[in-house]
Protein backbone atom coordinates (compact mmCIF):
# COMPACT_ATOMS: atom_id res chain seq x y z
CA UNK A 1 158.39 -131.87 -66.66
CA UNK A 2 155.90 -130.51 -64.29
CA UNK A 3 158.23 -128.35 -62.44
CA UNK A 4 159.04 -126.68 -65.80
CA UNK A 5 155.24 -126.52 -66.97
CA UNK A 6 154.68 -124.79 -63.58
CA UNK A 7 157.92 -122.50 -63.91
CA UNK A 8 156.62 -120.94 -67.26
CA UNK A 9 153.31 -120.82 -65.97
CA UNK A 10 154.42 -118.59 -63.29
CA UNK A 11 156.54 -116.81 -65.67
CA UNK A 12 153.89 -116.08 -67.71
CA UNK A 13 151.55 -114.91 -64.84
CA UNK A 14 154.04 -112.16 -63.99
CA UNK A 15 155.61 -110.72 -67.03
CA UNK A 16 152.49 -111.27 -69.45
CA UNK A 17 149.72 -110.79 -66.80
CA UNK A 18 150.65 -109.22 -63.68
CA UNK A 19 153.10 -106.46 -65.26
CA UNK A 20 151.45 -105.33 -67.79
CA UNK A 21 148.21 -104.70 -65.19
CA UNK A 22 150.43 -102.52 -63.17
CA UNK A 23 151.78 -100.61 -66.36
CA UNK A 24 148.44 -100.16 -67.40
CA UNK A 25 146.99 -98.78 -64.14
CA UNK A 26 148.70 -95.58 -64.92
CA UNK A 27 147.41 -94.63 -68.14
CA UNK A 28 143.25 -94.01 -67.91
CA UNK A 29 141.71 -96.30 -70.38
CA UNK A 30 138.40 -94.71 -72.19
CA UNK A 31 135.74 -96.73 -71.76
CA UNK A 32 134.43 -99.17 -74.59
CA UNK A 33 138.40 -98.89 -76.26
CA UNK A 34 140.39 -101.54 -76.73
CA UNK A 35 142.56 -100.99 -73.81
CA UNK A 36 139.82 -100.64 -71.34
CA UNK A 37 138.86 -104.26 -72.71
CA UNK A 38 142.35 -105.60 -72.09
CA UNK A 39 142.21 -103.80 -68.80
CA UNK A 40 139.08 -105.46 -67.65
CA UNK A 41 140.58 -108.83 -68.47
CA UNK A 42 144.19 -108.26 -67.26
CA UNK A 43 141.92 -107.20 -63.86
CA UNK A 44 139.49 -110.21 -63.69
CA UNK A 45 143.01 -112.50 -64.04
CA UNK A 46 144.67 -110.51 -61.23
CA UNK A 47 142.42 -109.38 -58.71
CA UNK A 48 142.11 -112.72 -57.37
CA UNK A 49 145.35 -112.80 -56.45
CA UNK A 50 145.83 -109.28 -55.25
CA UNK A 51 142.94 -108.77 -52.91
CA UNK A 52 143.91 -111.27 -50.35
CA UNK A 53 147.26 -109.35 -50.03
CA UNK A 54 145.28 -105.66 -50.00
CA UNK A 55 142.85 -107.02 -47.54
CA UNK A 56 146.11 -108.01 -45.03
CA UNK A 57 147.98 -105.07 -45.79
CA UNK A 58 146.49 -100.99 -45.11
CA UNK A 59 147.25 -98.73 -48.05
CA UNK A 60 150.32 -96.72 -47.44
CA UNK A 61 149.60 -93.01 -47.12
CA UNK A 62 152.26 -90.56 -49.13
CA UNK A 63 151.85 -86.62 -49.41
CA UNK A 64 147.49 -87.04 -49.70
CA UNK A 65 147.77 -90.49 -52.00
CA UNK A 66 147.96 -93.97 -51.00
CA UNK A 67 149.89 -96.49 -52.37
CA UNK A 68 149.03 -100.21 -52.75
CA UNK A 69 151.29 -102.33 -52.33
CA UNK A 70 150.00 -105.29 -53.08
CA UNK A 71 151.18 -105.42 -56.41
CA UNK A 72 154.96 -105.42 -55.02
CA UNK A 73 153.94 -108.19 -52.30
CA UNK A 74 152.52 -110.57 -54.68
CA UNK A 75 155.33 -109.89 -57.46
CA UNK A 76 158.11 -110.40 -54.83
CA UNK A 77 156.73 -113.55 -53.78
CA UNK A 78 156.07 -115.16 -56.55
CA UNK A 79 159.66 -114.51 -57.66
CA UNK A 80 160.92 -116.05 -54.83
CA UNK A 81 159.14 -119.07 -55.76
CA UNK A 82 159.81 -119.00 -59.69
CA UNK A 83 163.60 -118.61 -59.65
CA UNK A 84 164.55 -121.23 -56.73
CA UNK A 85 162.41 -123.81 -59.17
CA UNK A 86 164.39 -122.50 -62.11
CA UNK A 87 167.59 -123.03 -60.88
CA UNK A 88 167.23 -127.08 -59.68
CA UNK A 89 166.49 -127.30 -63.51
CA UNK A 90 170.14 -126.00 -64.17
């Protein structure tokens, strides 16, 4: 029961949470709008997370941008957490 609570949990941290941040983050949000709100939460929810991983990892320079991969790191790892625990429930 708790391995399933914590499965969906997950779940819902990455596909309702963490996803939609990184969607998001490429469409600029005017301030005060509704999606600047969502924004703001979606980033107090993940940044936690995230900037432990950015802090251990230097931004990856491309062609004059860099690109963070923290996003990727944390995603990665949490699936290879979520779907071992999802398959003992099988």
């Amino acid at each position: 029961m708790l391995r399933t609570i914590v499965i969906y949990a997950l779940w819902i941290y990455l596909y309702g949470i963490l996803f939609p941040r990184a969607l998001l983050s490429w469409f600029p949000a005017p301030p005060g709008s509704t999606l600047a709100s969502i924004n703001s939460v979606l980033y107090r929810l993940t940044e936690p997370v995230l900037a432990p991983v950015r802090r251990l990892l230097p931004t990856m320079q491309a062609g004059g941008f860099g690109i963070d991969l923290s996003f990727i790191i944390v995603f990665i790892g949490l699936q290879v957490i979520v779907i071992p625990l999802a398959y003992r429930l099988l």
